[in-house]
C-alpha atoms as a PDB file:
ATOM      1  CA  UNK A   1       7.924  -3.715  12.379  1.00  0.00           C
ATOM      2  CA  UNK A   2       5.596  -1.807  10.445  1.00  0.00           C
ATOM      3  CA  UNK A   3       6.487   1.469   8.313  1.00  0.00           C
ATOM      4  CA  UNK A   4       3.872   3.636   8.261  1.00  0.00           C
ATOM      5  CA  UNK A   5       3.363   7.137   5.944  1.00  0.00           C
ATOM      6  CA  UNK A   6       0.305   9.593   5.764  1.00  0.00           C
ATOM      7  CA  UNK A   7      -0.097  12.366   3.209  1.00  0.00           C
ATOM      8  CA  UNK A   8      -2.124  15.190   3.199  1.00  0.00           C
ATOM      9  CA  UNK A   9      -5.991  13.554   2.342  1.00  0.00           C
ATOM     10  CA  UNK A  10      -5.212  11.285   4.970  1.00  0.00           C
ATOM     11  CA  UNK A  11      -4.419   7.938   2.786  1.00  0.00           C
ATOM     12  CA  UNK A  12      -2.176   5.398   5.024  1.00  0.00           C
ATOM     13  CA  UNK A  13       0.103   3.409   3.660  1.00  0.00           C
ATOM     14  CA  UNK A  14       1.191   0.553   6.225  1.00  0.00           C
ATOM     15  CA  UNK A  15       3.904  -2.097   4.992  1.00  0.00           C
ATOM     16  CA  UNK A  16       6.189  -4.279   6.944  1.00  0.00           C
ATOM     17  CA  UNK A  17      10.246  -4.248   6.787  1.00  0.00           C
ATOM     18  CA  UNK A  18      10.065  -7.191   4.637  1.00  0.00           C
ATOM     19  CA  UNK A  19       8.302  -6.297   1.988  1.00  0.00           C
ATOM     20  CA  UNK A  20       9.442  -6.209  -1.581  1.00  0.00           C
ATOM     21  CA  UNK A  21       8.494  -3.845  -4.395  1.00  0.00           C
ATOM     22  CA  UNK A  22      10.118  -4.453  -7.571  1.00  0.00           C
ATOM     23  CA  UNK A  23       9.646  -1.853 -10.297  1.00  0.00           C
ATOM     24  CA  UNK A  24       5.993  -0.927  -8.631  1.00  0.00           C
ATOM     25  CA  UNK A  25       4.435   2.455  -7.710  1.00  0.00           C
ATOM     26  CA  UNK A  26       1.525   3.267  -5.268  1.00  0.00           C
ATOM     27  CA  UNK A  27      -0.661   6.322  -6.154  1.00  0.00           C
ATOM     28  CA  UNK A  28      -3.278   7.989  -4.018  1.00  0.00           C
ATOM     29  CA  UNK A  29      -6.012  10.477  -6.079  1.00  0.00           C
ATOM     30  CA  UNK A  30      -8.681  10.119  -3.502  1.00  0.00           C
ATOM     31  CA  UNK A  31      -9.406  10.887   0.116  1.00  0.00           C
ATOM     32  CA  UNK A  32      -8.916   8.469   3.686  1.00  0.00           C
ATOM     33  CA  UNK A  33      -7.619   5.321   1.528  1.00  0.00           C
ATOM     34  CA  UNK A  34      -5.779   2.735   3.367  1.00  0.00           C
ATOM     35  CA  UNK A  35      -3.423   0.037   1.826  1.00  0.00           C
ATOM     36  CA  UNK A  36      -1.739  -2.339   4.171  1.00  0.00           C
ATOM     37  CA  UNK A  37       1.430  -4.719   2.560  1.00  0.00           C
ATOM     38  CA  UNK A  38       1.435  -7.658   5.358  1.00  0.00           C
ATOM     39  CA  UNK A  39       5.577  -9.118   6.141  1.00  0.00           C
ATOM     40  CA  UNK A  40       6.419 -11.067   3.312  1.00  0.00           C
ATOM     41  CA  UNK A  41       4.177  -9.636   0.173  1.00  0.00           C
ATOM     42  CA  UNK A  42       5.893  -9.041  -3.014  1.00  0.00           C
ATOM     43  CA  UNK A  43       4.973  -6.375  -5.444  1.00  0.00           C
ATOM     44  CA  UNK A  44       6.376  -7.335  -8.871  1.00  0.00           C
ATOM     45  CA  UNK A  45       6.112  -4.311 -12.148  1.00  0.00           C
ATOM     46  CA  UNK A  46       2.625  -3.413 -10.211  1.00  0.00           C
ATOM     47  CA  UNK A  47       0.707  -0.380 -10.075  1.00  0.00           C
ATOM     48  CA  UNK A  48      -1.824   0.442  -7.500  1.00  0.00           C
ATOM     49  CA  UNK A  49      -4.057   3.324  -8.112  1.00  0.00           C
ATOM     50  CA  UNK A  50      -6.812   4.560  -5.604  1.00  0.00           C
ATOM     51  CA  UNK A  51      -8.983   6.621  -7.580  1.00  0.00           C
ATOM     52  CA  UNK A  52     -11.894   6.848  -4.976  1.00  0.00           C
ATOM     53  CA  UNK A  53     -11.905   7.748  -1.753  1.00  0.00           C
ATOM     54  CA  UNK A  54     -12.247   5.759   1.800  1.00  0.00           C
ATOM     55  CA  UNK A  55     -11.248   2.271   0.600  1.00  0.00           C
ATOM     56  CA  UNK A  56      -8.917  -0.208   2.214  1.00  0.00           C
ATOM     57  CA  UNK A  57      -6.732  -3.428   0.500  1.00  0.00           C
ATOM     58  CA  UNK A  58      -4.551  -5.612   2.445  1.00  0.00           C
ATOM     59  CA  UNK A  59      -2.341  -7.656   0.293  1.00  0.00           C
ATOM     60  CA  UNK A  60      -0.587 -10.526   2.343  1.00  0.00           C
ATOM     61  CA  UNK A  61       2.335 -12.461   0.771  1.00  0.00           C
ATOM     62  CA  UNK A  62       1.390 -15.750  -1.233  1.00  0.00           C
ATOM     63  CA  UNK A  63       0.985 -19.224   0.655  1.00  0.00           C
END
């Protein structure tokens, strides 16, 4: 099941239950960004910064 949030310069952020973030912080400064967490990724001490505006990263967990 995805979880699913929108702010107010549309940026998405789509992640699955099962997804783990550990000490790591997602930050939107531009416009229409997407970033999509697939079931199983893990976010260890990351930061993800979207400075620009209409990009997209999907980030699926490691094989």
């Amino acid at each position: 099941m995805f979880e699913t949030a929108i702010d107010s310069d549309q940026n998405l952020f789509f992640h699955q239950d099962k997804v783990k973030m550990n000490n790591s912080t997602v930050s939107f400064k531009g416009k229409n960004n997407c970033l999509i967490l697939d079931e199983g990724a893990i976010l260890d001490h990351s930061q993800i910064i979207f400075h620009g505006d209409n990009a997209l990263v999907y980030i699926k967990k490691n094989a």
